[in-house]
N, C-alpha and C. Protein backbone atom coordinates (compact mmCIF):
# COMPACT_ATOMS: atom_id res chain seq x y z
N UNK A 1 0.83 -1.20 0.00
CA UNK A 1 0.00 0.00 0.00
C UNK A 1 0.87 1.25 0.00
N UNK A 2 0.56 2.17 -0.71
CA UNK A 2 0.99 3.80 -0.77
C UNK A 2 0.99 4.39 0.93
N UNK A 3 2.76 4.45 1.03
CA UNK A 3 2.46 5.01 2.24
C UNK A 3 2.93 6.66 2.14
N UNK A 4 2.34 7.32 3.58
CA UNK A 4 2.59 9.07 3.68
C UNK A 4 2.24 9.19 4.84
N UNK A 5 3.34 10.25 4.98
CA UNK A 5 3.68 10.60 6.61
C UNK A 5 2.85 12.02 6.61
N UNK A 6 2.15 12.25 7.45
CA UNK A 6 1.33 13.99 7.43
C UNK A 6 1.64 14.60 8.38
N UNK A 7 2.80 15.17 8.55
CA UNK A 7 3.67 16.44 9.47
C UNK A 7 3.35 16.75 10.31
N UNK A 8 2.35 16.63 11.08
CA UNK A 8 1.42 16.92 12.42
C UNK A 8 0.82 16.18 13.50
N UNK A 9 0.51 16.54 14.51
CA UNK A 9 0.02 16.12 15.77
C UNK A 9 -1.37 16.39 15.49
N UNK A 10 -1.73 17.77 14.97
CA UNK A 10 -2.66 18.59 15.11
C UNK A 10 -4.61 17.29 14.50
N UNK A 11 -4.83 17.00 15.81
CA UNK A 11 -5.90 16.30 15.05
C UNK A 11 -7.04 16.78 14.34
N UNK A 12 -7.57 17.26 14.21
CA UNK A 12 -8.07 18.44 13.39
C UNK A 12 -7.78 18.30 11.72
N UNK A 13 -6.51 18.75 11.62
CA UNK A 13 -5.96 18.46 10.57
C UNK A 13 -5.96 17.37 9.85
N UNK A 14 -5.35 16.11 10.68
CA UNK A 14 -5.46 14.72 10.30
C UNK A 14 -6.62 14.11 10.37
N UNK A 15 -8.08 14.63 10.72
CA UNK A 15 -8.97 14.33 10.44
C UNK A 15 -9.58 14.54 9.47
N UNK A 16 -9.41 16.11 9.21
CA UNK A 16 -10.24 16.66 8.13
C UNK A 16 -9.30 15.57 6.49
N UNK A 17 -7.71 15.69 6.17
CA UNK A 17 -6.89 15.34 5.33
C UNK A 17 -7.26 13.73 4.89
N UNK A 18 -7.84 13.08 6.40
CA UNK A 18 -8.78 11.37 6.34
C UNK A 18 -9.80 11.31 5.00
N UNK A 19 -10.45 12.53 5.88
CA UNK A 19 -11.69 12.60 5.31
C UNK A 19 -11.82 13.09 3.65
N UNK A 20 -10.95 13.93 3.75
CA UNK A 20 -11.29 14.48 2.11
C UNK A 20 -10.67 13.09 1.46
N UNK A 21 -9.52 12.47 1.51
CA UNK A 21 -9.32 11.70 0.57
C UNK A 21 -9.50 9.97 0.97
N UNK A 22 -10.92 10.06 1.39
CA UNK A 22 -11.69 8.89 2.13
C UNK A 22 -11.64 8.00 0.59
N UNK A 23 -10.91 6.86 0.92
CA UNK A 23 -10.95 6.18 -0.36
C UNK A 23 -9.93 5.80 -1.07
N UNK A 24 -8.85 6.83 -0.92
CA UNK A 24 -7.66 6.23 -1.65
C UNK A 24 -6.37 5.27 -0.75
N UNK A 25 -6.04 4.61 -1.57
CA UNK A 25 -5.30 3.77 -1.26
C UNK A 25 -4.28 3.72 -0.83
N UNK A 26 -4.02 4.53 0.43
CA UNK A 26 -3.06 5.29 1.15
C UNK A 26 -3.53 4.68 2.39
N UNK A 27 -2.06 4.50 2.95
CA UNK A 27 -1.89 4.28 4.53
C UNK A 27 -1.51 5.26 5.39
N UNK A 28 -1.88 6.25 5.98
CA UNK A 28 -1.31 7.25 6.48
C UNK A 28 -0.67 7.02 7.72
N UNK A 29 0.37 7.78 8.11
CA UNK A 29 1.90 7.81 9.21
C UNK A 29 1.64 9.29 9.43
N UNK A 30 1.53 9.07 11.25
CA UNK A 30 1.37 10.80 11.47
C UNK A 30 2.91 10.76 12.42
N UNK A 31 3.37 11.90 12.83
CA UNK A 31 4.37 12.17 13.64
C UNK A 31 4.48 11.26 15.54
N UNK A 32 3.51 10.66 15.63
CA UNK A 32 2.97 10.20 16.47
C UNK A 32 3.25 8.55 16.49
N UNK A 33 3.64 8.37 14.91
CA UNK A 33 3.95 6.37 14.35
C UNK A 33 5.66 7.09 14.78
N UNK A 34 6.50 7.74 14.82
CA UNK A 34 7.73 7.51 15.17
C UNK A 34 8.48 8.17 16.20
N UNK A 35 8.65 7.48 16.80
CA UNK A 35 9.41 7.82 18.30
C UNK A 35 10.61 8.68 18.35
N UNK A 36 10.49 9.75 19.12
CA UNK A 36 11.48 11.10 18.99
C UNK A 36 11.62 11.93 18.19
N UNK A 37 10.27 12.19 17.04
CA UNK A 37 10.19 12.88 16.22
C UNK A 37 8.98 14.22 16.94
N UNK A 38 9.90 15.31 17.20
CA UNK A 38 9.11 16.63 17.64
C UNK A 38 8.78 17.10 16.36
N UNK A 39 7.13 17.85 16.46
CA UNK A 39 6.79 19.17 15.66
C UNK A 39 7.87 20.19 15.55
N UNK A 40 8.07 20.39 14.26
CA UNK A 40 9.04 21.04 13.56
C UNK A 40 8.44 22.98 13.74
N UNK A 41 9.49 23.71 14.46
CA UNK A 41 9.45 24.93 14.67
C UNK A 41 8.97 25.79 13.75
N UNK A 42 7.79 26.10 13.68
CA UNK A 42 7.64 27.23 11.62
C UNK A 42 7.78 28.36 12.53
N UNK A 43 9.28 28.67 11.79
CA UNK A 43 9.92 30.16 12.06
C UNK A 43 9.78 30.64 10.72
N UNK A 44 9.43 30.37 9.74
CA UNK A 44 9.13 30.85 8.16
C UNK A 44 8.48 32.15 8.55
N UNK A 45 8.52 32.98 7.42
CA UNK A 45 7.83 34.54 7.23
C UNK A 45 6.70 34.08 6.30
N UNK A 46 6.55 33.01 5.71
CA UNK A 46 5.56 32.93 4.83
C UNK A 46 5.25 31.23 4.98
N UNK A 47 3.47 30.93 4.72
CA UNK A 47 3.42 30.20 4.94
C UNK A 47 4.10 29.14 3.82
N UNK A 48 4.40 29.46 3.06
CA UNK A 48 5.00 28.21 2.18
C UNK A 48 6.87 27.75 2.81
N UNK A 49 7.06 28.94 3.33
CA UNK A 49 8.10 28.87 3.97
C UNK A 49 8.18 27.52 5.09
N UNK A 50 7.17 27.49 6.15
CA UNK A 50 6.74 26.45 6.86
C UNK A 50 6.72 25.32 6.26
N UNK A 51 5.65 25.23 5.17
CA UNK A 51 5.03 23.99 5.06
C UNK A 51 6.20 23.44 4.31
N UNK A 52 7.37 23.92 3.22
CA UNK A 52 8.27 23.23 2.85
C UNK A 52 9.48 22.83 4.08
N UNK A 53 9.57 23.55 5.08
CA UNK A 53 10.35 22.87 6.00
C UNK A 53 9.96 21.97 6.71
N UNK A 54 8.96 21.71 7.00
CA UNK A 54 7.94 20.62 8.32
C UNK A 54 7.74 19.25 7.14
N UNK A 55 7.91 19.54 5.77
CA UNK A 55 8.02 18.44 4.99
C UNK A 55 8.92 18.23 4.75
N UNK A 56 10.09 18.80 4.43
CA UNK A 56 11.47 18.23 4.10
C UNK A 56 12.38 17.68 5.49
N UNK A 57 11.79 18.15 6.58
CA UNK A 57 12.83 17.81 8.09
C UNK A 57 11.80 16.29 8.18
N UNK A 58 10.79 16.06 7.96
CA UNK A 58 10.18 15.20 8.27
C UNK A 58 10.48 13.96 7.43
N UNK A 59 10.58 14.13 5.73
CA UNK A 59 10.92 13.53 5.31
C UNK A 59 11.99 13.07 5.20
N UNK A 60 13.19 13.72 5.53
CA UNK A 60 14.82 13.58 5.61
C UNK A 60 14.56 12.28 7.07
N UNK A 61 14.42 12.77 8.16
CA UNK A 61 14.54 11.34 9.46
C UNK A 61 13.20 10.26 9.21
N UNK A 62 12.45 10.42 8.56
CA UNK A 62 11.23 9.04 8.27
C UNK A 62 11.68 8.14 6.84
N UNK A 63 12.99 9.16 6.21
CA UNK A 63 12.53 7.89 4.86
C UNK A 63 11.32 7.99 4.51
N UNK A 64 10.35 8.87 4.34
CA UNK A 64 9.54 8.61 3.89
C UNK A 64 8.63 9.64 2.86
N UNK A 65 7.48 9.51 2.17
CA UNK A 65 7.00 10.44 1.67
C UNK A 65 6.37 11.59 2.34
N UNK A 66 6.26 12.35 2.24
CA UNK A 66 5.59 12.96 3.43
C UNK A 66 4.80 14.33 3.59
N UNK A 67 3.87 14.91 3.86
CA UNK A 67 3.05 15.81 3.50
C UNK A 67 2.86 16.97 4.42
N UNK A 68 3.18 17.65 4.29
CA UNK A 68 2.83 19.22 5.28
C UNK A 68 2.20 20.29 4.82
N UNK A 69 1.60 20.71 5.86
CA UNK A 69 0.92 21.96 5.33
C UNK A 69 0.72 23.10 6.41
N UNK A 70 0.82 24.34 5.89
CA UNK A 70 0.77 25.90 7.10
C UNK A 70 -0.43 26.25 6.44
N UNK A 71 -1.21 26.58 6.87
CA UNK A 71 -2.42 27.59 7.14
C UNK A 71 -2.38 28.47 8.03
N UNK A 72 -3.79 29.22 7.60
CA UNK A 72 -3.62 30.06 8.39
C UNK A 72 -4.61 31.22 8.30
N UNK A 73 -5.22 32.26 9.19
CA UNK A 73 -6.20 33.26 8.55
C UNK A 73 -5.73 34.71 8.57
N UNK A 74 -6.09 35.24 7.54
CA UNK A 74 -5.35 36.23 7.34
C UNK A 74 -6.80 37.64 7.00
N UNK A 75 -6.99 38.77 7.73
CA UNK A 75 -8.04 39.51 7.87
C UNK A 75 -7.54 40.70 7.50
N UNK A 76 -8.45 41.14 6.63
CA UNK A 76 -7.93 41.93 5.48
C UNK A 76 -7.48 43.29 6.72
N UNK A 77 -8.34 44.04 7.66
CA UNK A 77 -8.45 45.07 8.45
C UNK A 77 -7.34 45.01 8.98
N UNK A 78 -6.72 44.05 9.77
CA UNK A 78 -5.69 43.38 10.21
C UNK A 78 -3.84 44.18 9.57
N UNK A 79 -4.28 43.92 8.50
CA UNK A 79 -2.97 44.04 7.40
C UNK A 79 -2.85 42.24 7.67
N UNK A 80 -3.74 41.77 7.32
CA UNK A 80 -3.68 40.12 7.18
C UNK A 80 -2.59 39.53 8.56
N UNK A 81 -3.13 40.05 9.29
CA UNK A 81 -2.84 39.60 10.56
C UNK A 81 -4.16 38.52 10.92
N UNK A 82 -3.94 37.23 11.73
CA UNK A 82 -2.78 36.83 12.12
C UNK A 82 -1.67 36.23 11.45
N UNK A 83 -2.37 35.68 9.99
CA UNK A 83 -1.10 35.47 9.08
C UNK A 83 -0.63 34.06 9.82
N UNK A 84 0.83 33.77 9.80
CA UNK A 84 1.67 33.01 9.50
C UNK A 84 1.32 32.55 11.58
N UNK A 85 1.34 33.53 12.34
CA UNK A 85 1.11 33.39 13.50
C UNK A 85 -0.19 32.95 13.97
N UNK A 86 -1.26 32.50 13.44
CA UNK A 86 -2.48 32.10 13.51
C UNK A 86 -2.60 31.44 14.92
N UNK A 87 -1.70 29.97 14.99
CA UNK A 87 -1.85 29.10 15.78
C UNK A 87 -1.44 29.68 16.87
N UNK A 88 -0.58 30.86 17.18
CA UNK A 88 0.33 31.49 18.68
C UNK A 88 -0.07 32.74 18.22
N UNK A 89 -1.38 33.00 17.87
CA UNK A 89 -1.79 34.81 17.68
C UNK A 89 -1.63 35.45 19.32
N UNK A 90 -2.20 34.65 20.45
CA UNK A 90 -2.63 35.10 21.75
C UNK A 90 -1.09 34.79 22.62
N UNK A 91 -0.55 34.12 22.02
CA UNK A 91 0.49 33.18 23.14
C UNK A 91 1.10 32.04 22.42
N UNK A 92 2.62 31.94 22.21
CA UNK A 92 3.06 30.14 21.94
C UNK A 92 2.46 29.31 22.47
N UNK A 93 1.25 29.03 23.14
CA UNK A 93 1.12 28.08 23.85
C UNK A 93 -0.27 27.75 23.78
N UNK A 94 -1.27 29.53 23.34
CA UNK A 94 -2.34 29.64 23.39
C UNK A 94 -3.24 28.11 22.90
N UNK A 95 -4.21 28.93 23.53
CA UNK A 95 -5.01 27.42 22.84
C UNK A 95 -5.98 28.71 21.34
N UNK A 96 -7.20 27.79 20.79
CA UNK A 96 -8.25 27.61 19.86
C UNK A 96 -8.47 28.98 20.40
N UNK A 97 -9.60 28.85 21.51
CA UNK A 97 -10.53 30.20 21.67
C UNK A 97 -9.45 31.30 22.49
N UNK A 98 -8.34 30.66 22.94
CA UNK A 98 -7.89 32.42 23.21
C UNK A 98 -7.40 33.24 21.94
N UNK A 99 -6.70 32.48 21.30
CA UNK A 99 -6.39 33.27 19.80
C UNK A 99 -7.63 33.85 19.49
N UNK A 100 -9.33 33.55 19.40
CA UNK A 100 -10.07 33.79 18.67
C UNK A 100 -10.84 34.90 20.21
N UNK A 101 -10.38 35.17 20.98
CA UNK A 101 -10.70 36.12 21.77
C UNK A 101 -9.66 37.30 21.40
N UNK A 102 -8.62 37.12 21.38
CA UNK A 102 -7.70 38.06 20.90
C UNK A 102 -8.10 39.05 19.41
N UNK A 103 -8.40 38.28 18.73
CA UNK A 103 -8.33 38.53 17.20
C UNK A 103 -9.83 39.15 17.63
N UNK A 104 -11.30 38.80 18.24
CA UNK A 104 -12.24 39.61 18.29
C UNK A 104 -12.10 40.53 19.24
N UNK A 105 -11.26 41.02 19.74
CA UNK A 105 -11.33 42.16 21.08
C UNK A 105 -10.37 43.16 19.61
N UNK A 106 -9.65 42.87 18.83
CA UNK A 106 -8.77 43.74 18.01
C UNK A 106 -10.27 44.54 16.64
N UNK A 107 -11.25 43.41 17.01
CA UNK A 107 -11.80 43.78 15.68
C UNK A 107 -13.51 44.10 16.69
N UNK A 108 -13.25 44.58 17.54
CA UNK A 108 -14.60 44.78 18.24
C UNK A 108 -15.05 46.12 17.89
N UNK A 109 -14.70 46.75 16.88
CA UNK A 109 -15.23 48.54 16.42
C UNK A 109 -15.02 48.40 14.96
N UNK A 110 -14.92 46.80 14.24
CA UNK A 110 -15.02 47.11 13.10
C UNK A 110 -16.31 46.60 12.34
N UNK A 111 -16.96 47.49 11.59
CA UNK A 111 -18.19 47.76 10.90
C UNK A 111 -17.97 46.13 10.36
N UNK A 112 -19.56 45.54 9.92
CA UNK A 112 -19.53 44.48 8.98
C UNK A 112 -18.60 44.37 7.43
N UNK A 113 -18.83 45.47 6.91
CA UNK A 113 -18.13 45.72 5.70
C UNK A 113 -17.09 45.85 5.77
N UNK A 114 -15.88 45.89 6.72
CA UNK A 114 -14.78 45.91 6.59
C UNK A 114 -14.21 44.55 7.49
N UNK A 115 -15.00 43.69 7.89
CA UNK A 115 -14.33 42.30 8.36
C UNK A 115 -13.99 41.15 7.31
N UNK A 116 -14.09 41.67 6.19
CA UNK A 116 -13.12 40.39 5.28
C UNK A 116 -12.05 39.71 5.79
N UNK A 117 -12.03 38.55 5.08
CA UNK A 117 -10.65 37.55 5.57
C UNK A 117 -10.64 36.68 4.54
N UNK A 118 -9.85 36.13 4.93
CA UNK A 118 -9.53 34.39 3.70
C UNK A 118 -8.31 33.50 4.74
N UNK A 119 -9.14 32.63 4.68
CA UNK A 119 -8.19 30.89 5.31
C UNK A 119 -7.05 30.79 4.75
N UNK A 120 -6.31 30.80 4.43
CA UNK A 120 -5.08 30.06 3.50
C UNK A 120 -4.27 28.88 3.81
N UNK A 121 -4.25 28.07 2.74
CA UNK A 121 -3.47 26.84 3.22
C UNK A 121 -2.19 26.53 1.90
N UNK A 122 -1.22 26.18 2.53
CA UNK A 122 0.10 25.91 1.53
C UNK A 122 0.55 24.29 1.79
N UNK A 123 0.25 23.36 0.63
CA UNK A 123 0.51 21.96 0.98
C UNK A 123 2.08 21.83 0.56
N UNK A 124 3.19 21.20 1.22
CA UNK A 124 4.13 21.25 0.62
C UNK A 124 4.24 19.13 0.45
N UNK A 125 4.44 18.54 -0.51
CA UNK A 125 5.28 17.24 -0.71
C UNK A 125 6.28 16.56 -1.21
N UNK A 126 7.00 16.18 -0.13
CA UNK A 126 8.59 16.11 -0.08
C UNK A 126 8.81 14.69 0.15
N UNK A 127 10.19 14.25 -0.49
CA UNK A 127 10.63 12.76 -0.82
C UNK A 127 11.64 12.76 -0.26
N UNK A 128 12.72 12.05 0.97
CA UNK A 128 13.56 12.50 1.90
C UNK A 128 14.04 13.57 1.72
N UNK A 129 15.07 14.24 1.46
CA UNK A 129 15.26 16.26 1.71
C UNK A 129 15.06 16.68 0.31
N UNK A 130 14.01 16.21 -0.47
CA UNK A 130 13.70 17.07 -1.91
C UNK A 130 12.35 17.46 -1.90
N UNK A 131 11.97 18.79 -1.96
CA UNK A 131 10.85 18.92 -2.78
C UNK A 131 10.47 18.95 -3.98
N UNK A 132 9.09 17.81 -3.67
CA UNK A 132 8.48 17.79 -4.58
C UNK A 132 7.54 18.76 -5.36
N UNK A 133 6.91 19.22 -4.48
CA UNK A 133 5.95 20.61 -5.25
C UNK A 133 5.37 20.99 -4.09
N UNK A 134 4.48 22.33 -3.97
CA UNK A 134 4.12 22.77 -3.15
C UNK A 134 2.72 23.33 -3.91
N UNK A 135 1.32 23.77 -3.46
CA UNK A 135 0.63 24.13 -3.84
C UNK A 135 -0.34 24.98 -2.54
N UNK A 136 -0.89 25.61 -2.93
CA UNK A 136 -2.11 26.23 -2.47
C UNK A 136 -3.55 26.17 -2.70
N UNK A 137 -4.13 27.02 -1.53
CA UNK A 137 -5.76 26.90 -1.37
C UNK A 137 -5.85 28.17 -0.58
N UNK A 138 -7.22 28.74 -1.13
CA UNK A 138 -7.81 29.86 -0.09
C UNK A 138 -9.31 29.73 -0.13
N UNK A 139 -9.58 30.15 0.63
CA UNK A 139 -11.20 30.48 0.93
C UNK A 139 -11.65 32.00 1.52
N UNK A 140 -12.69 32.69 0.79
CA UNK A 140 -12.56 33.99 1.25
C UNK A 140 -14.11 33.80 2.22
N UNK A 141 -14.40 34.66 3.25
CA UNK A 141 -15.23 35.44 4.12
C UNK A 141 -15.21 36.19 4.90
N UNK A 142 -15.82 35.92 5.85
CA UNK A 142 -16.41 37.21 6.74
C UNK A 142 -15.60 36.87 8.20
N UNK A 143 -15.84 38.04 9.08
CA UNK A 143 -15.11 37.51 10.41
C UNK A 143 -16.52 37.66 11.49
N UNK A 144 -17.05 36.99 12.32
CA UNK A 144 -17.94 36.99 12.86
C UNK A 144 -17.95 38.06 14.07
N UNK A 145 -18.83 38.03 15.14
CA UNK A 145 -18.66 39.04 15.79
C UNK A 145 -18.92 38.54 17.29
N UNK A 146 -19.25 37.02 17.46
CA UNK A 146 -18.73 36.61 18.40
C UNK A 146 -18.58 34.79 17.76
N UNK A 147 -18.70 33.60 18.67
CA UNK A 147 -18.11 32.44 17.86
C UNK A 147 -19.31 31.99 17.98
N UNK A 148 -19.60 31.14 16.93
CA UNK A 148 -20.93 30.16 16.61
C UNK A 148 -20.24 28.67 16.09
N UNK A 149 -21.38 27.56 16.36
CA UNK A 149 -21.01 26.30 15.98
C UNK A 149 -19.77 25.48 17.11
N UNK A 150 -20.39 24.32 17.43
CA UNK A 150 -19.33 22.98 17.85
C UNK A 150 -18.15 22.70 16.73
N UNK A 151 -18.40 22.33 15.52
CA UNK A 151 -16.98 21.77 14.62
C UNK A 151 -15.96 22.15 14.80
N UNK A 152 -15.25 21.69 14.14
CA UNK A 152 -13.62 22.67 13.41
C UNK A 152 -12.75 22.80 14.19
N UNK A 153 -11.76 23.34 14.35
CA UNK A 153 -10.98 23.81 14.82
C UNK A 153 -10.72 24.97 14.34
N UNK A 154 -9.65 25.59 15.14
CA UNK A 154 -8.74 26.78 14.56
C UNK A 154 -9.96 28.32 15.26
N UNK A 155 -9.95 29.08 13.90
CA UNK A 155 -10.74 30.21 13.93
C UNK A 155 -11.85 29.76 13.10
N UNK A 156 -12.27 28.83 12.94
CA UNK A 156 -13.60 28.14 12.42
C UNK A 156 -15.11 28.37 12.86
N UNK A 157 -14.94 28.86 14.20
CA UNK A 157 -16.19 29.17 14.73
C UNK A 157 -16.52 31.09 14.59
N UNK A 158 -15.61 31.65 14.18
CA UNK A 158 -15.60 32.89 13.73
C UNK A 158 -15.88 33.37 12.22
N UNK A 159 -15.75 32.25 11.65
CA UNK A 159 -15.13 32.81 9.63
C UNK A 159 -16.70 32.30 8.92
N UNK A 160 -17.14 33.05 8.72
CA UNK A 160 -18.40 32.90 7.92
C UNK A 160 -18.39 32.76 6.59
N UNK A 161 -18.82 31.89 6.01
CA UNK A 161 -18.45 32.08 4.34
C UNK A 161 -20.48 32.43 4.28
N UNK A 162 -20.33 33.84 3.43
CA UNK A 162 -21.58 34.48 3.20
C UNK A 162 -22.55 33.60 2.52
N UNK A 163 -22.18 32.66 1.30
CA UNK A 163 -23.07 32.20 0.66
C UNK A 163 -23.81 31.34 1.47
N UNK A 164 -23.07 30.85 2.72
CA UNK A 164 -23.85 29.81 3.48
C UNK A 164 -24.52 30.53 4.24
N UNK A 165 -24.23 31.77 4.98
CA UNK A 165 -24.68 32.32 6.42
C UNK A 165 -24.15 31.46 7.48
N UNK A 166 -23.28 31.00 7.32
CA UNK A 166 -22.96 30.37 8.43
C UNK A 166 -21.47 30.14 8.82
N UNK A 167 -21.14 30.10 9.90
CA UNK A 167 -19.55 29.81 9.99
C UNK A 167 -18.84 28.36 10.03
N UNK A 168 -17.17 28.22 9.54
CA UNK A 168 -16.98 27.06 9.07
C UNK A 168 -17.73 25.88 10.56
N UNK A 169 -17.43 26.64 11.77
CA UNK A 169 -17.82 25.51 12.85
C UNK A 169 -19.58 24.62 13.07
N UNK A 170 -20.49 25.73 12.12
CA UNK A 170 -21.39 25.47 12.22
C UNK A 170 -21.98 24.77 10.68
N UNK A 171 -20.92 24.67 9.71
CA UNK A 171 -21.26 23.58 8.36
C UNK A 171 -20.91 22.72 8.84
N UNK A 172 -21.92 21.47 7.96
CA UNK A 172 -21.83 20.27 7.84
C UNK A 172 -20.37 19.73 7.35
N UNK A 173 -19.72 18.65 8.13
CA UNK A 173 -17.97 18.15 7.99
C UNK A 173 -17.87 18.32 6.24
N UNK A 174 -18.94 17.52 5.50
CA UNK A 174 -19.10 16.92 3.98
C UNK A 174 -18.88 18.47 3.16
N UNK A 175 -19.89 19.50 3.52
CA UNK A 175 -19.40 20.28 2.69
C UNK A 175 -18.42 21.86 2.81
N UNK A 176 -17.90 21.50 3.87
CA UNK A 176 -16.59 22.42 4.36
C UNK A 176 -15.82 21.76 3.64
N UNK A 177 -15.73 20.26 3.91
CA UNK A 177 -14.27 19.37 2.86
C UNK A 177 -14.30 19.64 1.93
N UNK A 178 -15.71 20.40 1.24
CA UNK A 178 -15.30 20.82 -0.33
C UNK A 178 -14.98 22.32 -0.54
N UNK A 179 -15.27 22.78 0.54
CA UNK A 179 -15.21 24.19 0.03
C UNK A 179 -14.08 25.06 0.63
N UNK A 180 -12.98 24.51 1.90
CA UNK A 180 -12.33 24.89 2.74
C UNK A 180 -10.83 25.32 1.49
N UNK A 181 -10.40 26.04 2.46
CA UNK A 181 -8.70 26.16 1.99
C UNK A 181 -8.12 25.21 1.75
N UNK A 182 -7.90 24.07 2.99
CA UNK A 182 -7.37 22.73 2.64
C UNK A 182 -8.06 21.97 1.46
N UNK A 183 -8.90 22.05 1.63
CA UNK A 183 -9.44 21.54 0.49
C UNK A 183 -9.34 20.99 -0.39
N UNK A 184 -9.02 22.22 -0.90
CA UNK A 184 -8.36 22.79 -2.40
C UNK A 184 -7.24 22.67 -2.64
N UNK A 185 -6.36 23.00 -1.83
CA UNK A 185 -4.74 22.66 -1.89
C UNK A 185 -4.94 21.03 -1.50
N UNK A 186 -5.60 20.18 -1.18
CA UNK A 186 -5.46 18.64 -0.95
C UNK A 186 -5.96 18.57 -2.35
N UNK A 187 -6.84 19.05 -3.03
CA UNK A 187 -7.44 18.13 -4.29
C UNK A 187 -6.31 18.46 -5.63
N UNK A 188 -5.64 19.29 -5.23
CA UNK A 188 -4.31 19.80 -6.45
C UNK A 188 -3.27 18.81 -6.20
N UNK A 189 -3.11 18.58 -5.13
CA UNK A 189 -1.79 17.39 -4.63
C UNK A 189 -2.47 15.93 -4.75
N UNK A 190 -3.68 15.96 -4.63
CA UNK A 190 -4.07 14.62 -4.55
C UNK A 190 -3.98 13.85 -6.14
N UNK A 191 -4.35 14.66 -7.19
CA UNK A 191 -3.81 14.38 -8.98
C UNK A 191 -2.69 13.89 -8.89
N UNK A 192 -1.49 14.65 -8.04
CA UNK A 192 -0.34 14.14 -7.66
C UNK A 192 -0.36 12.87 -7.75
N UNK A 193 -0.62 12.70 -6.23
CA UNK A 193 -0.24 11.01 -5.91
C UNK A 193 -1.44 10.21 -6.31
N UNK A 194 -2.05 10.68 -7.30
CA UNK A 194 -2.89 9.53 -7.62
C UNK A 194 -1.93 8.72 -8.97
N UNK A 195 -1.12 10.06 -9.39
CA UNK A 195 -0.47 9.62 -10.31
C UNK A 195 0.93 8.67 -9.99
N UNK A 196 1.51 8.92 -8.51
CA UNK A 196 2.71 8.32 -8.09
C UNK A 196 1.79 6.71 -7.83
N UNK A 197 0.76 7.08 -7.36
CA UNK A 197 0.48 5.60 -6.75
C UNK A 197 0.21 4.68 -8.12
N UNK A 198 -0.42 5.37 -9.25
CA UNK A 198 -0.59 4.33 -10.22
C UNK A 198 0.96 4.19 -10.89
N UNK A 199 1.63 5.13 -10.92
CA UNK A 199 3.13 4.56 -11.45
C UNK A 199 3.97 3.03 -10.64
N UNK A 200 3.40 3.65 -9.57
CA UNK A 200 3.70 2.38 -8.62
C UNK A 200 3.58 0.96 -8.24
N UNK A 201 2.71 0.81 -9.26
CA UNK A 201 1.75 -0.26 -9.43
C UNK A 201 2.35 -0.89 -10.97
N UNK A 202 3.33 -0.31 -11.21
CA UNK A 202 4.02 -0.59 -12.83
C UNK A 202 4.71 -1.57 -12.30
């Protein structure tokens, strides 16, 4: 079977990455299948900066194929803050809702019309210290004005995508997987290895 290592602890992530590519013939390896392997530091200025290092350090000590990705939300009012700092907006350490208390106490005097944002996600896939390609995904909306919905993670219970009226925490799992940042950057990489896995099979 097609194996791949996915750069993270973060379950969230490795749930949603399950789910979108429910079906293919992949065995997935999280950071968690190998012993003494820490989450890799994203000191990058940009998220592609991250996601190609957390895949190439990962893939260099696993031998293996391996998949990373930085996201992140970026609000237009902001100057696309929090950006690259998303996950430690409040604190290195912060959790989910203090970042998303932080980011609404900064935006508590801003009018509806000026809370735009967009998700961004940068997939990077790397073969021990080479990259392979890197791609992207965004999703644009709104920033809410306090948090709605159980799902998701992240700033998910804040980010409204308008056509729904609703925020990512409060859509259904099925059609966030189609419409999210990751998403999109998973369904560009996934052509990828659909193509490594059928070469593989030669």
């Amino acid at each position: 079977m097609f194996e791949l290592v996915l750069a993270t602890n973060n379950k969230g992530k490795i749930k949603e990455i399950k789910e979108i590519w429910k079906g293919m013939n992949i065995k997935f390896y999280t950071l968690e299948d190998f012993e003494g392997i820490l989450p890799v530091e994203e000191s990058g200025e940009t998220f592609e900066e991250n996601a190609v290092k957390k895949a190439t350090e990962v893939a260099r000590i696993t031998g293996k194929l391996t998949l990373a990705d930085d996201s992140g939300l970026e609000v237009d009012v902001l100057n696309n803050e929090p950006g690259v700092k998303s996950s430690r907006y409040a604190d290195d350490n912060a959790t989910d809702m203090e970042n998303i208390i932080k980011l609404l106490d900064k935006m508590k005097d801003v009018p509806p019309e000026r809370r735009g944002s967009r998700f961004v996600c940068v997939v990077a896939l790397a073969d021990k210290d080479k990259v392979i390609t890197t791609v992207n995904g965004s999703c644009e909306g709104v920033i809410s004005k306090e948090p709605c919905g159980g799902s998701g993670f992240g700033y998910d219970p804040v980010f409204v995508r308008m056509d729904y009226g609703k925020t990512f925490a409060e859509l259904d799992l099925e059609v966030k997987n189609k419409i999210s940042h990751r998403a999109r950057a998973l369904e560009k990489i996934k052509l990828i290895l659909e193509r490594m896995i059928e070469k593989e099979k030669i």
